[in-house]
Protein backbone atom coordinates (compact mmCIF):
# COMPACT_ATOMS: atom_id res chain seq x y z
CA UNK A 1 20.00 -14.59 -16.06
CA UNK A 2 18.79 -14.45 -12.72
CA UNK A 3 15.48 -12.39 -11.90
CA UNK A 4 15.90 -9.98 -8.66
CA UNK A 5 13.35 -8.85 -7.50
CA UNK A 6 13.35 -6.46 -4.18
CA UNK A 7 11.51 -8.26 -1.39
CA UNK A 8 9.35 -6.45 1.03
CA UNK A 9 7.19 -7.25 4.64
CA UNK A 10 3.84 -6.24 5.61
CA UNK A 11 2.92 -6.67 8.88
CA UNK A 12 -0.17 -6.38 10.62
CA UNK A 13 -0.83 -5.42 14.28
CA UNK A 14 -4.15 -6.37 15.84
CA UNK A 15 -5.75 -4.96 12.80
CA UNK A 16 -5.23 -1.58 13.44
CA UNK A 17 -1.59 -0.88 12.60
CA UNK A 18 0.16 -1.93 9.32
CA UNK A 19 4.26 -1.62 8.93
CA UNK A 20 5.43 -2.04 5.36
CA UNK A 21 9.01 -1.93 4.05
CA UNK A 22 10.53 -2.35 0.75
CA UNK A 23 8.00 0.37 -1.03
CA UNK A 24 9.01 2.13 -3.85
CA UNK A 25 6.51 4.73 -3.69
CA UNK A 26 3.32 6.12 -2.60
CA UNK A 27 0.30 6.65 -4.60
CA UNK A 28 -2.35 7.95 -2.70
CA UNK A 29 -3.15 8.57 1.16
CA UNK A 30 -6.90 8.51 2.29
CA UNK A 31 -8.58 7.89 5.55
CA UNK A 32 -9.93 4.81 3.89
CA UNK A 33 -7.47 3.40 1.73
CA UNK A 34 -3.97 4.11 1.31
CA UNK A 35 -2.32 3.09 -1.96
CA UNK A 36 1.65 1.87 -2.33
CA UNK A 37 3.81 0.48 -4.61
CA UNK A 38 6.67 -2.50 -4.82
CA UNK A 39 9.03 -3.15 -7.07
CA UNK A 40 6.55 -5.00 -9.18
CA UNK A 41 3.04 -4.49 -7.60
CA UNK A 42 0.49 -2.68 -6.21
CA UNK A 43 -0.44 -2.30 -2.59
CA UNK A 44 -3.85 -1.03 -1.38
CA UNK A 45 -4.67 -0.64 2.49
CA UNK A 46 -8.59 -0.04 3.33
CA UNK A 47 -9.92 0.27 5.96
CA UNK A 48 -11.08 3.57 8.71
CA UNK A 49 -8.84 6.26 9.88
CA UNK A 50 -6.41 5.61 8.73
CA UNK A 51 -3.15 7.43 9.09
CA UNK A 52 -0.02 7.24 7.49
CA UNK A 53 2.36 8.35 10.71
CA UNK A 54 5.89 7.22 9.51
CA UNK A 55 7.01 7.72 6.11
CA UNK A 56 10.91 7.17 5.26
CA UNK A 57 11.13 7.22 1.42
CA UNK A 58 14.35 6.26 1.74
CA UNK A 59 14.16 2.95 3.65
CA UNK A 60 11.00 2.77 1.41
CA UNK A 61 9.00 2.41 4.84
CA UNK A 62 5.73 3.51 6.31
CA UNK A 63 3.51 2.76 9.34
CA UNK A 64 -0.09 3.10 8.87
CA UNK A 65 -2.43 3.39 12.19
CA UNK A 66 -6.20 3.57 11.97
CA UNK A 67 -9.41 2.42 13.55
CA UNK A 68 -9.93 -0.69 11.91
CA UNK A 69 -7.94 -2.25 8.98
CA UNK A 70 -9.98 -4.10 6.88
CA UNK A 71 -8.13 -5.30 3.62
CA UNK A 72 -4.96 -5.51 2.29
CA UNK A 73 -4.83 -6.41 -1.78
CA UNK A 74 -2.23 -6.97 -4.13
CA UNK A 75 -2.56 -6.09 -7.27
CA UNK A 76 -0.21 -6.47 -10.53
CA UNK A 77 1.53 -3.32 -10.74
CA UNK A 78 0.89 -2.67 -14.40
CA UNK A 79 -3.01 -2.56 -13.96
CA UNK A 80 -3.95 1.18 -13.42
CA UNK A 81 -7.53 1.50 -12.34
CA UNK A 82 -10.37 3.17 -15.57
CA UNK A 83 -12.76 5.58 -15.60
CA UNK A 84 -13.48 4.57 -18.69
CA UNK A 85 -16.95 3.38 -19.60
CA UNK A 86 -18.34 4.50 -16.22
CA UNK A 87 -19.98 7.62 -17.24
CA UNK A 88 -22.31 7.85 -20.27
């Protein structure tokens, strides 16, 4: 059996525009970090200003402008981020 997996691009633009495709949904939109999904991870934007200004859930697209983007992580989609433990 052959393993598919959906690919996607990420492109950045003289770190203050970022043009994703192949998303499968959104998480979270901040001014500081904006948090997407893939087929099989996890993608976090950081940075300032930032602004998500075309969103086609569709295409599973979205162009983010800001000031300044400063990081771009991948993360295993399975890994959900815990409170736990933080406050005692």
């Amino acid at each position: 059996m052959v393993d598919t997996v959906k690919k996607h691009t990420l492109i950045v633009d003289n770190c203050k525009k970022v043009s994703l495709s192949g998303l499968t949904s959104v998480v979270s939109i901040f001014e500081k970090e904006i948090e997407v999904t893939t087929e099989n991870q996890r993608v976090i934007i950081r940075g300032v200003g930032l602004n998500a200004n075309k969103l086609n859930v569709e295409d599973g697209t979205l162009v983010v402008e800001g000031d300044f983007v400063a990081s771009i992580t991948y993360t295993d989609k399975a890994k959900r981020l815990s409170l736990k433990g933080m406050f005692k």
